[in-house]
N, C-alpha and C. Protein backbone atom coordinates (compact mmCIF):
# COMPACT_ATOMS: atom_id res chain seq x y z
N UNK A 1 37.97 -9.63 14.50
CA UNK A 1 37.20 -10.80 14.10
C UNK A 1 35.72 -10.43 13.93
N UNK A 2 34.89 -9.52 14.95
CA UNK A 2 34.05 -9.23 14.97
C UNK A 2 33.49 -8.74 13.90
N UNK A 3 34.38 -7.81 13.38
CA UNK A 3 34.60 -6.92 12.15
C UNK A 3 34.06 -7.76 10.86
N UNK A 4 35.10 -8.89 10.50
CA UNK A 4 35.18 -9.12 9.56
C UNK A 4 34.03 -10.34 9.46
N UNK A 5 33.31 -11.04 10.43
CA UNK A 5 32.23 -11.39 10.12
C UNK A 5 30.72 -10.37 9.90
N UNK A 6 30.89 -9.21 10.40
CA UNK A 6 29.72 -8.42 9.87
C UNK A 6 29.86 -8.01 8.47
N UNK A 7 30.91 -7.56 8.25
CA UNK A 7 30.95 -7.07 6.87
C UNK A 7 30.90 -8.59 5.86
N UNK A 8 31.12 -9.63 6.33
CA UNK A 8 30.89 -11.02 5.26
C UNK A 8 28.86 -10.98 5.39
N UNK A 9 28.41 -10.69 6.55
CA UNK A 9 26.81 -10.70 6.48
C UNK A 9 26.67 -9.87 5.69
N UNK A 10 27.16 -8.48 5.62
CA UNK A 10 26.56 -7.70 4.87
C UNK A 10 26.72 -8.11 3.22
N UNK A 11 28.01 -8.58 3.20
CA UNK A 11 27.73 -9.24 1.43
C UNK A 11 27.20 -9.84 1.37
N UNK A 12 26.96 -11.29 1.75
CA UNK A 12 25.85 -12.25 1.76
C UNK A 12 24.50 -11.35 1.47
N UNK A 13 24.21 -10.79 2.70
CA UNK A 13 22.85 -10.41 2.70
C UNK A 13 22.73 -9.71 1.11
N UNK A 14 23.85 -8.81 0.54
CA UNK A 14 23.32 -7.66 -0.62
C UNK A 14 23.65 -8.89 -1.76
N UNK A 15 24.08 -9.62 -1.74
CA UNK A 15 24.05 -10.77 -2.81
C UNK A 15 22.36 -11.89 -3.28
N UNK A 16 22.68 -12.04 -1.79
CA UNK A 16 20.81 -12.88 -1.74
C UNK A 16 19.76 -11.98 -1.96
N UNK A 17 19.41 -10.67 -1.88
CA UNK A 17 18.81 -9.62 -2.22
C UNK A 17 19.34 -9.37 -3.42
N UNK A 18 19.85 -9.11 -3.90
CA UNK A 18 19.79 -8.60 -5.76
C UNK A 18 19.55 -9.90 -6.56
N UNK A 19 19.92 -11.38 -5.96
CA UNK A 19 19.31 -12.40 -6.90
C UNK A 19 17.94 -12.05 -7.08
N UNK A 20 17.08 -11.79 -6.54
CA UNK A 20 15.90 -11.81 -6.04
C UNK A 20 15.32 -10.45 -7.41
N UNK A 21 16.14 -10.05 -8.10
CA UNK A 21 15.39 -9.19 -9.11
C UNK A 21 16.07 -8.63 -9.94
N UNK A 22 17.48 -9.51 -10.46
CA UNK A 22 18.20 -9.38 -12.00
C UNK A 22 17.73 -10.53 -12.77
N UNK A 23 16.64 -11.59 -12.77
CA UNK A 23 17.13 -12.59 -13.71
C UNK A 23 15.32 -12.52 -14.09
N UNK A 24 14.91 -10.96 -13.41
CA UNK A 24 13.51 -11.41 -14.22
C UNK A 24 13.10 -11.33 -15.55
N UNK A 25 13.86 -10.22 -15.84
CA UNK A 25 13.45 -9.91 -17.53
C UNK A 25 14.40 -10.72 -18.34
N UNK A 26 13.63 -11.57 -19.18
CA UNK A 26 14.50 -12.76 -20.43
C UNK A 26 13.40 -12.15 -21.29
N UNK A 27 14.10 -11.95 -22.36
CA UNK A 27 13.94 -11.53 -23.62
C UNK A 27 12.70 -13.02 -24.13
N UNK A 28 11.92 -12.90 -24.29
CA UNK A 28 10.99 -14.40 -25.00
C UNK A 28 11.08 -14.80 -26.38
N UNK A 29 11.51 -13.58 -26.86
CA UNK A 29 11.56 -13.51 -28.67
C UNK A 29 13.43 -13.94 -29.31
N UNK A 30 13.56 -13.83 -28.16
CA UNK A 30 15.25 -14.16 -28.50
C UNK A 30 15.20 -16.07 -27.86
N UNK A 31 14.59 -16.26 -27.43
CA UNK A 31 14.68 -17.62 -26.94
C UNK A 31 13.64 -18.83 -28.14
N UNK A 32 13.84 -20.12 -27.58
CA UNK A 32 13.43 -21.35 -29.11
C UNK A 32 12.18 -21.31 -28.86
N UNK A 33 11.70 -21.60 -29.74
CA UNK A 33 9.82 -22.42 -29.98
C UNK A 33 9.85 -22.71 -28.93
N UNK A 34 10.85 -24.18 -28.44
CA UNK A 34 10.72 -25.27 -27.43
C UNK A 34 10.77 -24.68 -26.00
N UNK A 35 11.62 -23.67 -25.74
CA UNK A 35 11.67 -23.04 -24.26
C UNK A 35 10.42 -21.85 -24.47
N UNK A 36 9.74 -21.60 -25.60
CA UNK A 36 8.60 -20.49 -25.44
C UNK A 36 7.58 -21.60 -25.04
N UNK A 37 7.38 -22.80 -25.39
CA UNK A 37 6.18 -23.60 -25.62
C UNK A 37 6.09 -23.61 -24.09
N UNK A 38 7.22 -24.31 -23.65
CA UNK A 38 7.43 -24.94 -22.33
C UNK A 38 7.37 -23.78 -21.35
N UNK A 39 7.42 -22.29 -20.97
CA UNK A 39 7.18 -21.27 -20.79
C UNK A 39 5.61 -21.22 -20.12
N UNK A 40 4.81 -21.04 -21.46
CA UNK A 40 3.64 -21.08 -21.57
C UNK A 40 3.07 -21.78 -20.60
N UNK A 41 3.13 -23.30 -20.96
CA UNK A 41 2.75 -24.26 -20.44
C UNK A 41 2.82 -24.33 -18.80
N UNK A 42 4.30 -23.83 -18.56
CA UNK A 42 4.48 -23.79 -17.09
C UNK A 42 3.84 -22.34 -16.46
N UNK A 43 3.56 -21.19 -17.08
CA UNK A 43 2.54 -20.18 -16.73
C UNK A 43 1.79 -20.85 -16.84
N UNK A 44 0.64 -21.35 -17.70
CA UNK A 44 -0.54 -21.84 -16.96
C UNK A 44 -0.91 -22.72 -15.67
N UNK A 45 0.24 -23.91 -16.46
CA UNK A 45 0.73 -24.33 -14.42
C UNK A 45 -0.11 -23.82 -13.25
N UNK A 46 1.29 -22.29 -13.41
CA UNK A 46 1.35 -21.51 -12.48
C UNK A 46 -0.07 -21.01 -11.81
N UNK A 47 -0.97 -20.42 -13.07
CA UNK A 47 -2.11 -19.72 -12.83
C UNK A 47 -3.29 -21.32 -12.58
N UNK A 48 -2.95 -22.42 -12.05
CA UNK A 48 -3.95 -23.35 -12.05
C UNK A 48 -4.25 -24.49 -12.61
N UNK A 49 -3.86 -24.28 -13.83
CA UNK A 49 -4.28 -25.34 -15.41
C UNK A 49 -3.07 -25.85 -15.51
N UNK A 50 -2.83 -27.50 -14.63
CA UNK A 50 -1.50 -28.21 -14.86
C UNK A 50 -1.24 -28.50 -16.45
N UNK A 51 -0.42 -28.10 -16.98
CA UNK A 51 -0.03 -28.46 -18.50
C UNK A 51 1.50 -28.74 -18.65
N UNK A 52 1.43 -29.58 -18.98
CA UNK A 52 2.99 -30.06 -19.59
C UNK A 52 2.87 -31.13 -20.46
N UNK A 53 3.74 -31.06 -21.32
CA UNK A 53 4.35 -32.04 -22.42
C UNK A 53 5.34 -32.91 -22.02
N UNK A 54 4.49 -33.95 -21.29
CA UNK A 54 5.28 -34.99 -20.66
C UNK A 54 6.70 -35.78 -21.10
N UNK A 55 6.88 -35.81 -22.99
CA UNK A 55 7.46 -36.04 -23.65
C UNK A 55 8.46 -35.17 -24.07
N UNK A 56 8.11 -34.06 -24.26
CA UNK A 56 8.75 -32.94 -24.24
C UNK A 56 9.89 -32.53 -22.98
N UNK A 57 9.43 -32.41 -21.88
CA UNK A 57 9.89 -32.44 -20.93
C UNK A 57 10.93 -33.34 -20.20
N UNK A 58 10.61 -34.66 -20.68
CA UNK A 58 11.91 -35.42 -20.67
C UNK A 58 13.15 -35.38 -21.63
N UNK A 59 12.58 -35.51 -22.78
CA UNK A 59 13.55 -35.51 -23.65
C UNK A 59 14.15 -33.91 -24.15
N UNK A 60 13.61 -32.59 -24.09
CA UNK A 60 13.95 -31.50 -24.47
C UNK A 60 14.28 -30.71 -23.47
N UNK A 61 15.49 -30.01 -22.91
CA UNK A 61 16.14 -29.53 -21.95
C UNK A 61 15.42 -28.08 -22.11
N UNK A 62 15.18 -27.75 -23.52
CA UNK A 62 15.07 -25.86 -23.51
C UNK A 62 13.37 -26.19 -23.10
N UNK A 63 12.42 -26.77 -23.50
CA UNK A 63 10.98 -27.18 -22.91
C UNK A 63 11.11 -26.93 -21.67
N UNK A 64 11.89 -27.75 -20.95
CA UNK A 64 12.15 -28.35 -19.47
C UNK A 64 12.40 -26.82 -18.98
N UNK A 65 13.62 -26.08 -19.14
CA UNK A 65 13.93 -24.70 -19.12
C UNK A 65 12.85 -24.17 -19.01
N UNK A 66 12.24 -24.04 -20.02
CA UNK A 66 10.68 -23.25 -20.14
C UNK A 66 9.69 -23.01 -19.53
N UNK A 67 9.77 -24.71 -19.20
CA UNK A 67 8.60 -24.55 -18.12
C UNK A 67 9.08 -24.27 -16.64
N UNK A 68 10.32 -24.65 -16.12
CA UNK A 68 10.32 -24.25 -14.85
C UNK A 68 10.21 -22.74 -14.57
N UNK A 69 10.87 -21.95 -15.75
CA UNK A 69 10.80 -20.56 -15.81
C UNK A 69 9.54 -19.63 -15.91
N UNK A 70 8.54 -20.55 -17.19
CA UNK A 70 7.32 -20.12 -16.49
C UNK A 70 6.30 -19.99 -15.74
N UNK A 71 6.50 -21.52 -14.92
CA UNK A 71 5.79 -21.83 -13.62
C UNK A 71 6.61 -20.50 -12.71
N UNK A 72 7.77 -19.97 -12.44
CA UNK A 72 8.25 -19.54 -11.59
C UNK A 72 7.78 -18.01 -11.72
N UNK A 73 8.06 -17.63 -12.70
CA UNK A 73 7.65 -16.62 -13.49
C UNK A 73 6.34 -15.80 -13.25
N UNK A 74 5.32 -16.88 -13.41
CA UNK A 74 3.52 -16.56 -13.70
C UNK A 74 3.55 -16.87 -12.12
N UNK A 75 3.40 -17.17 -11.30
CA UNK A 75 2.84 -17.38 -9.93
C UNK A 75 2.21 -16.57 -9.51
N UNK A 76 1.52 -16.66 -8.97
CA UNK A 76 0.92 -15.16 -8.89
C UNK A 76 1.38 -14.60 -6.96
N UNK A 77 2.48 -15.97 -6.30
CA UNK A 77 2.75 -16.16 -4.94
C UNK A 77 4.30 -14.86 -5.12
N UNK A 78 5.04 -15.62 -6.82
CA UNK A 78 6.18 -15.12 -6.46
C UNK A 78 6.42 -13.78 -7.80
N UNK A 79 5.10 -13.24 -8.08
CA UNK A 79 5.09 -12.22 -9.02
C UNK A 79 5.59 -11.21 -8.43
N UNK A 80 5.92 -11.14 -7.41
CA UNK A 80 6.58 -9.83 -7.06
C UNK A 80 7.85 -9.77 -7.30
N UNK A 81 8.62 -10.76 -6.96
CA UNK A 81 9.95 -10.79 -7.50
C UNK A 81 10.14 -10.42 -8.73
């Protein structure tokens, strides 16, 4: 029993550690206007300068996409990831 709960930590643990630095690189040039705009917008966010397209953001999912990705993205808290 002992056994088989260490080796379940150890997957857990190497699972929650590799999320943490496959999903950084997205291609920007392969993705829409609307998720580049919204991108942008949420990097500046990030770096200080709240910006969003309030309209955008409700009604356009790839915007919405955009920006959470580039608020998350630009941080300068979670740039290491």
């Amino acid at each position: 029993m002992k056994k088989v709960v260490t080796l379940s930590l150890i997957a857990l643990s190497a699972m929650l550690f590799s999320a943490c630095s496959s999903s950084s690189g997205i291609n920007m040039d392969a993705q829409t206007p609307s998720f580049q705009n919204g991108a942008q917008a949420g990097c500046d966010t990030a770096k200080g300068e709240y910006t969003k397209d309030h309209h955008a953001f409700k009604t356009d999912m790839e915007y919405q996409n955009g920006w959470f990705y580039g608020r998350k993205h630009c941080n300068p808290v979670d740039a290491k990831h």
